[in-house]
C-alpha atoms as a PDB file:
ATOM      1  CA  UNK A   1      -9.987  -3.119  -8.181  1.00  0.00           C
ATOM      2  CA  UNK A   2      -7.304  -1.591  -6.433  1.00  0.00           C
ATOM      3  CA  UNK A   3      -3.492  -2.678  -6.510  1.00  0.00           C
ATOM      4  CA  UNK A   4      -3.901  -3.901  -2.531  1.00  0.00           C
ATOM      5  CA  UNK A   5      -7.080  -5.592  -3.387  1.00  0.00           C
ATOM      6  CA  UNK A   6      -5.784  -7.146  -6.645  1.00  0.00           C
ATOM      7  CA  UNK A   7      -2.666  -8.382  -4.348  1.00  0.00           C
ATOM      8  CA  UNK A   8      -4.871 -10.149  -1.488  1.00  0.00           C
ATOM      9  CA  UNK A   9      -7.258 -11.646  -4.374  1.00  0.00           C
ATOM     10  CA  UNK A  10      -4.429 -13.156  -5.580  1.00  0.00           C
ATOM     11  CA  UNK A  11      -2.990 -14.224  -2.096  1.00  0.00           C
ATOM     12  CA  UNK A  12      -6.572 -15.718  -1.349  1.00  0.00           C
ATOM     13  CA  UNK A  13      -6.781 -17.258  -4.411  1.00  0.00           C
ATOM     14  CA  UNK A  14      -3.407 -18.922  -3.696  1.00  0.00           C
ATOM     15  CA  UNK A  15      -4.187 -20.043  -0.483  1.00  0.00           C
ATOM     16  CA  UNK A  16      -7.609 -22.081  -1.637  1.00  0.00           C
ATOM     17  CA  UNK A  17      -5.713 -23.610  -4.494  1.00  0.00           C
ATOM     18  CA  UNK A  18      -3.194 -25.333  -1.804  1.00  0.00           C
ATOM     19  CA  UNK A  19      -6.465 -26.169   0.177  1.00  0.00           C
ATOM     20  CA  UNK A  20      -5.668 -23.519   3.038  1.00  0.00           C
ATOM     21  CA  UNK A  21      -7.684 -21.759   4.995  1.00  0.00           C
ATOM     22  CA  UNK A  22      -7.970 -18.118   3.883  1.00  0.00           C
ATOM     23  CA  UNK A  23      -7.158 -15.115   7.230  1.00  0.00           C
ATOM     24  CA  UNK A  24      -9.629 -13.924   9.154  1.00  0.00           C
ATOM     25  CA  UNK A  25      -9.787 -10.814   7.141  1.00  0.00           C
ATOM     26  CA  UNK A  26     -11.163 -12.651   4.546  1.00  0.00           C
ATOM     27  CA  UNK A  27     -14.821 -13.198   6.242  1.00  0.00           C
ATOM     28  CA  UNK A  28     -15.013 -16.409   4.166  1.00  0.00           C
ATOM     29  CA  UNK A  29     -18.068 -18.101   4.699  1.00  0.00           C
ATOM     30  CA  UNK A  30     -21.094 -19.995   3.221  1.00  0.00           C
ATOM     31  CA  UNK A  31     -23.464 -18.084   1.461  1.00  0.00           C
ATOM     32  CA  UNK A  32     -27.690 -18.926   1.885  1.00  0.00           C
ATOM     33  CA  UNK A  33     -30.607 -17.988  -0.437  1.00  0.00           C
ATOM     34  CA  UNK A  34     -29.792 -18.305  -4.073  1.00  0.00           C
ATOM     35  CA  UNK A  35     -26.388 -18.465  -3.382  1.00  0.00           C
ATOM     36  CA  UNK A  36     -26.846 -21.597  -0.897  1.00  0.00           C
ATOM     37  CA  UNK A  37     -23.921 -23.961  -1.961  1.00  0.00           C
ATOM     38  CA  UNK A  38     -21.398 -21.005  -2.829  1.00  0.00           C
ATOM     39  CA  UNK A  39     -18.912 -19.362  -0.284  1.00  0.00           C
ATOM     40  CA  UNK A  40     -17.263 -15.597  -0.224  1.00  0.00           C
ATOM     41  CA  UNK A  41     -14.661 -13.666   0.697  1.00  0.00           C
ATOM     42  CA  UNK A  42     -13.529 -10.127   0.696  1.00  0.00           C
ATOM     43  CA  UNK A  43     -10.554  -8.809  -0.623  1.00  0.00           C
ATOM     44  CA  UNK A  44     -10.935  -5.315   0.963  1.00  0.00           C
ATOM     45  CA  UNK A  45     -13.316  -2.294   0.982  1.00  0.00           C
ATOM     46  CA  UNK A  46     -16.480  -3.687  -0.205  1.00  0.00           C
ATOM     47  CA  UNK A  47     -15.176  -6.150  -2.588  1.00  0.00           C
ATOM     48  CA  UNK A  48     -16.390  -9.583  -2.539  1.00  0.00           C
ATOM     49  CA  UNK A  49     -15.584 -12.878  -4.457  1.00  0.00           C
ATOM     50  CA  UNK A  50     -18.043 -15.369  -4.401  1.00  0.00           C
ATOM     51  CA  UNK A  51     -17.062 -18.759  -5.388  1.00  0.00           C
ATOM     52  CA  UNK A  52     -17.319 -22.881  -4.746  1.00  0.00           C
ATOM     53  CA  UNK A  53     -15.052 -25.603  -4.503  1.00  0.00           C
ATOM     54  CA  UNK A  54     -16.300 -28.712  -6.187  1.00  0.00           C
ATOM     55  CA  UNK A  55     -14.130 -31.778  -6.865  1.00  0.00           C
ATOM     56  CA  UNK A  56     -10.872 -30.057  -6.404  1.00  0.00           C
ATOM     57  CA  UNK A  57     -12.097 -27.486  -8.612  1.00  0.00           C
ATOM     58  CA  UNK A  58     -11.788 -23.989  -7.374  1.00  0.00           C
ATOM     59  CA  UNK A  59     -15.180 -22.078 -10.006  1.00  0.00           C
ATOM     60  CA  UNK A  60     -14.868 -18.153  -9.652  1.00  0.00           C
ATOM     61  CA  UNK A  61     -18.400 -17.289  -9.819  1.00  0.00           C
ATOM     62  CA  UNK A  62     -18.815 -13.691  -9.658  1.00  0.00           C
ATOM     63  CA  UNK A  63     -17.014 -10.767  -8.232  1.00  0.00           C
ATOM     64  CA  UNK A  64     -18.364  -7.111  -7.026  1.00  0.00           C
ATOM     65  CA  UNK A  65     -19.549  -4.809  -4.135  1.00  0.00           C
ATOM     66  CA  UNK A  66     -21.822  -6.331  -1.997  1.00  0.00           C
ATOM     67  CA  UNK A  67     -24.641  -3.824  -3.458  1.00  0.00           C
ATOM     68  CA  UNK A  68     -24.101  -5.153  -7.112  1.00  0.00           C
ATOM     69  CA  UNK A  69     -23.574  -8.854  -5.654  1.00  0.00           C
ATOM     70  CA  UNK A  70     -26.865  -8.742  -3.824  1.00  0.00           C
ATOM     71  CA  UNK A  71     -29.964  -6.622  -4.957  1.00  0.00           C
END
């Protein structure tokens, strides 16, 4: 991970602790398929953080390039 993707990981992170909305460069969204009931976002490049939010619990659940995320 970069240093400017390790910064906005952080800064996303932050944000969906204090129940924000993350930016529109994010691309956060709901995920289908065997990911239905998880979300992602992208911290830059092809990096994306897939995670869910479940009774004010924020569960990292994996995090990669979209090729390693989804094969």
């Amino acid at each position: 991970m970069k240093d400017s993707q390790y910064e906005k990981y952080i800064q996303f992170l932050s944000l969906l602790l204090d129940e924000k909305e993350l930016p529109l460069e994010a691309r956060d969204h709901n995920l289908i398929g065997n990911f239905s009931g998880f979300r992602e976002f992208h911290v830059g490049g092809d990096l994306i953080v897939i995670y869910s939010i479940e009774e004010n619990t924020l569960r990292l659940v994996r995090i990669g390039s979209h090729s390693q995320l989804f094969r």
